[in-house]
Protein backbone atom coordinates (compact mmCIF):
# COMPACT_ATOMS: atom_id res chain seq x y z
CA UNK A 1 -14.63 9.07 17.43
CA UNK A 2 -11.83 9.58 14.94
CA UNK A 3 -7.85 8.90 16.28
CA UNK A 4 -4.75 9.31 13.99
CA UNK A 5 -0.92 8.07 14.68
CA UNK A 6 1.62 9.65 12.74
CA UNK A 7 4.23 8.03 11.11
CA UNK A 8 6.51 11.35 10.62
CA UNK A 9 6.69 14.33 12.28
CA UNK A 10 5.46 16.48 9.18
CA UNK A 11 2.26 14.38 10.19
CA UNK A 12 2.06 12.08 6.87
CA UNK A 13 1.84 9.23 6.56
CA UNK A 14 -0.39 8.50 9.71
CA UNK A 15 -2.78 5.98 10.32
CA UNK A 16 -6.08 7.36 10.81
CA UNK A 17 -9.41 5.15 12.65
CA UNK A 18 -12.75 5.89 13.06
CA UNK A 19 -14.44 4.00 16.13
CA UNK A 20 -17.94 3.88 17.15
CA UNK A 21 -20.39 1.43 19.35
CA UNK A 22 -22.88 -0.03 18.07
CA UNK A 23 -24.74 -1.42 20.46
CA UNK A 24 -22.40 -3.80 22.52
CA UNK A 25 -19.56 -3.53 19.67
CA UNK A 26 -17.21 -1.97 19.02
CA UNK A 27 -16.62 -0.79 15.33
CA UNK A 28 -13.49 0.46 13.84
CA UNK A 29 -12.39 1.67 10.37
CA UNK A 30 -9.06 2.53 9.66
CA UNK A 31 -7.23 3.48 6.82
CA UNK A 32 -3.66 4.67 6.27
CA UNK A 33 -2.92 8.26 4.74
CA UNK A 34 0.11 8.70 2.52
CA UNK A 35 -0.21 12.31 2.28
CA UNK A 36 -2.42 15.44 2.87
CA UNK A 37 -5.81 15.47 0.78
CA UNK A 38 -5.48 17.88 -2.41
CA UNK A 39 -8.12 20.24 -3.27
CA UNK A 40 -8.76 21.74 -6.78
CA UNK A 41 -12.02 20.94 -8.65
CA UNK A 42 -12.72 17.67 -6.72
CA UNK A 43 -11.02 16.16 -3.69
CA UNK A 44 -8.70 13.28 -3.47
CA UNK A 45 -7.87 11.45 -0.78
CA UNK A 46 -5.15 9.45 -0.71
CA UNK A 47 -5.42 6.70 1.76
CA UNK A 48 -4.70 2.94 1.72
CA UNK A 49 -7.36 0.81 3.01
CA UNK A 50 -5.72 -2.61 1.66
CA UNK A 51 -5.31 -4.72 4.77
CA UNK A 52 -1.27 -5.30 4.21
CA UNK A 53 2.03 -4.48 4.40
CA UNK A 54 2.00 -1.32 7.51
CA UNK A 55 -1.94 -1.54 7.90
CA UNK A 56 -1.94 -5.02 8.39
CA UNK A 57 0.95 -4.42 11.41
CA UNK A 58 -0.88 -1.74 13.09
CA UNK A 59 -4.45 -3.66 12.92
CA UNK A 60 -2.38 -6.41 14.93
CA UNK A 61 -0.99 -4.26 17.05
CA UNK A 62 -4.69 -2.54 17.86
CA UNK A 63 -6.45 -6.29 18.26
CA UNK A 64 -3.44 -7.61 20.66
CA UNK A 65 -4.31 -4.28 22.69
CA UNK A 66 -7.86 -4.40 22.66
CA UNK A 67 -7.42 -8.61 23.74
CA UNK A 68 -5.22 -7.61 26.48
């Protein structure tokens, strides 16, 4: 499953997670997008996958959920 939160209302930058089960857990990737991927020759995405600054906050904020 794939969810995204939006930071603006233009849609970028928005946080963007991949979850899936495996077996009994629960696996989640998440990234942050600055802006829309570009297309020409090759792709580019341009995501931040460091775990600081705004990531960090919003992987809290998911863990403190999912420990509720």
């Amino acid at each position: 499953m794939s969810f995204i939160r939006p930071l603006a209302r233009a849609g970028f930058p928005r946080f963007h997670m991949y979850a899936a089960l495996r077996d009994l857990d629960l696996e989640i990737s998440i990234h942050l997008d600055q802006k829309k991927e570009t297309y020409g020759n090759s792709t580019r995405h341009h995501g931040e996958y460091e775990n600081d600054g705004a990531l960090k906050t919003e992987v809290e904020r998911i863990k403190s959920i999912l420990n509720s």
